[in-house]
Protein backbone atom coordinates (compact mmCIF):
# COMPACT_ATOMS: atom_id res chain seq x y z
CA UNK A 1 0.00 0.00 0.00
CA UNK A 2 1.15 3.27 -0.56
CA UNK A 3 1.85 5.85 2.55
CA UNK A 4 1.07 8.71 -0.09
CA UNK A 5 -3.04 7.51 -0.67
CA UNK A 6 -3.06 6.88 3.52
CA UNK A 7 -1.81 10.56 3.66
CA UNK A 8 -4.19 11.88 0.94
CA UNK A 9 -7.21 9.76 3.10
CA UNK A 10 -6.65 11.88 5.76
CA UNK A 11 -6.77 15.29 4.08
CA UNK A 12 -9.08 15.01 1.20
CA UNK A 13 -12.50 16.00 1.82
CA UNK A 14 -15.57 14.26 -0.03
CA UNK A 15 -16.29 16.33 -3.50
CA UNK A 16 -20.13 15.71 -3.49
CA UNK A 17 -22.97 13.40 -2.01
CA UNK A 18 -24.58 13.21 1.09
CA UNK A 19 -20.95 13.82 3.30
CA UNK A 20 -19.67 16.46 0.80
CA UNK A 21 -17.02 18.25 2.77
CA UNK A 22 -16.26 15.61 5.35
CA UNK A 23 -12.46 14.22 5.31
CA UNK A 24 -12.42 10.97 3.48
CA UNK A 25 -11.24 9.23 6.73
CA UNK A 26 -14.42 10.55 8.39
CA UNK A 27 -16.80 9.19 6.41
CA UNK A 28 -19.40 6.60 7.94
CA UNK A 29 -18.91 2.95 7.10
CA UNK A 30 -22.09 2.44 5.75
CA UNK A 31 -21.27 5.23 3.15
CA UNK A 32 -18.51 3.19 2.21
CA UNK A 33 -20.71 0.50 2.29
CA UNK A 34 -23.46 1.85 -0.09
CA UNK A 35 -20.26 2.58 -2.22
CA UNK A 36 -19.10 -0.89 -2.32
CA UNK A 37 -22.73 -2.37 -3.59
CA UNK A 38 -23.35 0.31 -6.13
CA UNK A 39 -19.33 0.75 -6.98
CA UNK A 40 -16.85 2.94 -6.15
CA UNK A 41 -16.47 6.03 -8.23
CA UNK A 42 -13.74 5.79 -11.18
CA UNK A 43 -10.23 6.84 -11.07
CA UNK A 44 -8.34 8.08 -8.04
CA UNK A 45 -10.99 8.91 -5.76
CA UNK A 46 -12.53 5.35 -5.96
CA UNK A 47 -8.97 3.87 -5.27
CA UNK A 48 -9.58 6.58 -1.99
CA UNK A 49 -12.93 5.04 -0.77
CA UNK A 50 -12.08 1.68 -1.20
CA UNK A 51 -8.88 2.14 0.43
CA UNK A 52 -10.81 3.91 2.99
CA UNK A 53 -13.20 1.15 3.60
CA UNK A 54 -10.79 -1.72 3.54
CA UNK A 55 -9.31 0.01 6.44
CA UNK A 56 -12.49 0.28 8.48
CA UNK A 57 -14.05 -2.71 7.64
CA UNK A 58 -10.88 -4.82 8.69
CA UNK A 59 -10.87 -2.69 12.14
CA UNK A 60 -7.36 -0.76 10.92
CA UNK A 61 -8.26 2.81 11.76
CA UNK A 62 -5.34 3.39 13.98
CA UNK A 63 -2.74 2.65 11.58
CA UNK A 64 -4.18 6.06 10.32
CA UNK A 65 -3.69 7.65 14.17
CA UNK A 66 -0.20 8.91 13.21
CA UNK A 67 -1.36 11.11 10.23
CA UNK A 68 -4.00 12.22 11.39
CA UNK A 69 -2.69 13.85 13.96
CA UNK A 70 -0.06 15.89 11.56
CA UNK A 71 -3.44 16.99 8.88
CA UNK A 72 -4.65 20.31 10.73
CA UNK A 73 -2.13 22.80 10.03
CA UNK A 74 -4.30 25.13 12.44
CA UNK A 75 -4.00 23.05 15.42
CA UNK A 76 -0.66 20.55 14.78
CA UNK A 77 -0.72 17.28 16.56
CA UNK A 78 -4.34 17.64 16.88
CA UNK A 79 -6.88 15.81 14.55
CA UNK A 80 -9.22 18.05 12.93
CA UNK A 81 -13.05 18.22 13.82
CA UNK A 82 -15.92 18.70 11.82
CA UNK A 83 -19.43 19.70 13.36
CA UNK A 84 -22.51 19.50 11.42
């Protein structure tokens, strides 16, 4: 796997849809889900989801821990946090 997509996971935000605006690494697993039954979106940001839900689905979230906590350049060390 590459450490450049985990990095990109944790900074991109969602381009449209229901969670438009929410970091990729955010994003509910049954989003991901839906995703998975109807398929993933083409190109690069479908590589993102799926990499995204591989991750949650197999219960790996904290390998992304360490990079999330380097994403907010307002607050370093600190994950950013989205309220809706």
């Amino acid at each position: 796997m590459n450490p450049e997509v985990l990095k990109e996971i944790c900074i991109i935000e969602m381009p449209f849809g229901k969670h438009k605006g929410m970091l990729l690494v955010d994003l509910p697993v049954s989003y991901l889900e839906w995703f998975h039954r109807q398929g993933m979106p083409p190109g690069k940001l479908g590589m993102q989801l799926s990499t995204i839900y591989e991750i949650q689905i197999n219960g790996l979230m904290d390998l992304l821990t360490p990079l999330r906590t380097k994403t907010d350049p307002q607050k370093p060390n600190k994950p950013r946090v989205y309220k809706f």
